[in-house]
Protein backbone atom coordinates (compact mmCIF):
# COMPACT_ATOMS: atom_id res chain seq x y z
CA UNK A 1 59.22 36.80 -35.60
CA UNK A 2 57.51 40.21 -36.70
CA UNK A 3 53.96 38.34 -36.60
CA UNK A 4 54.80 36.63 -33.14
CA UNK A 5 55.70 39.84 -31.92
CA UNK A 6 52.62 41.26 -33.47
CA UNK A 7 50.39 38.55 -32.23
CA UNK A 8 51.65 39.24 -28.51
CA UNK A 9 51.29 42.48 -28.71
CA UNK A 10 47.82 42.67 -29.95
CA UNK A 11 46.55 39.85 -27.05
CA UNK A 12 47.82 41.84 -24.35
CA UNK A 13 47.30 45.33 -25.35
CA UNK A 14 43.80 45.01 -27.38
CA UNK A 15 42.07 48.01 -27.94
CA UNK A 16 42.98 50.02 -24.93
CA UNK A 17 46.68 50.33 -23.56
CA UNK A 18 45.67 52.39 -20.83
CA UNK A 19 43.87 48.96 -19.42
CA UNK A 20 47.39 47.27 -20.59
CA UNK A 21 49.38 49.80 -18.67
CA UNK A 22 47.23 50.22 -15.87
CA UNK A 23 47.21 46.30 -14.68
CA UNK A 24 51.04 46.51 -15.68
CA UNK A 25 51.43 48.69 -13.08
CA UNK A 26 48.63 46.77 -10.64
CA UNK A 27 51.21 43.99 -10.87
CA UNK A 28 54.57 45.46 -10.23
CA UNK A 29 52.68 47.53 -7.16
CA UNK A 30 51.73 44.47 -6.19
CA UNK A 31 55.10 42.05 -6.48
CA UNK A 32 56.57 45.29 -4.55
CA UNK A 33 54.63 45.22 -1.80
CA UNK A 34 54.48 41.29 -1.82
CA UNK A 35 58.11 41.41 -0.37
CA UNK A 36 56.82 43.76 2.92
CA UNK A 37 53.26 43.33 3.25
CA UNK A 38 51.62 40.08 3.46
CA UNK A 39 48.03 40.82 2.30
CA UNK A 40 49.47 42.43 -0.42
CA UNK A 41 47.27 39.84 -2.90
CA UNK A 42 44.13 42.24 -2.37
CA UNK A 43 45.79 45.00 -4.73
CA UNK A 44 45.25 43.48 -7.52
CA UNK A 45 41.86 42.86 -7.74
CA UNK A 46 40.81 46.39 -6.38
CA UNK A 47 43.15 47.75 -9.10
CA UNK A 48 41.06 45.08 -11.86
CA UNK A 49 38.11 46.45 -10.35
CA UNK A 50 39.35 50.76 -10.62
CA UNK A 51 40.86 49.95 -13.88
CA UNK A 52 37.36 48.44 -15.40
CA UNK A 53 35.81 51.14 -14.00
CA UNK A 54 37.48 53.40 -15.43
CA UNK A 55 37.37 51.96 -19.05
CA UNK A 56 33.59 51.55 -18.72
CA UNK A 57 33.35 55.37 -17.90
CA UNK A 58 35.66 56.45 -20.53
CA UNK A 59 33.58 53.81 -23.30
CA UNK A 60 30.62 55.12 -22.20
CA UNK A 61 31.00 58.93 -22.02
């Protein structure tokens, strides 16, 4: 169960949790305003999009 675990945790998080946290919270933001706002389905890739952008900057500074 340990290496499951292990094996789970190391395909979503990778190398950078920030990325893991930061589309984490793209999706909840975006199941929240699913139930109000129906174009709510453009969130998420403008946070994929913010969230590489961010990585790349932080990788290459």
């Amino acid at each position: 169960m340990r290496r499951f675990g292990a094996f789970w945790w190391d395909f979503v998080v990778g190398d950078d949790w920030r990325v893991a946290v930061g589309i984490a919270l793209a999706l909840g933001l975006t199941a929240l305003l699913a139930t109000t706002w129906a174009s709510a389905w453009i969130v998420l890739p403008l946070a994929v999009a913010a969230v590489l952008w961010i990585s790349l900057r932080r990788a290459a500074g």
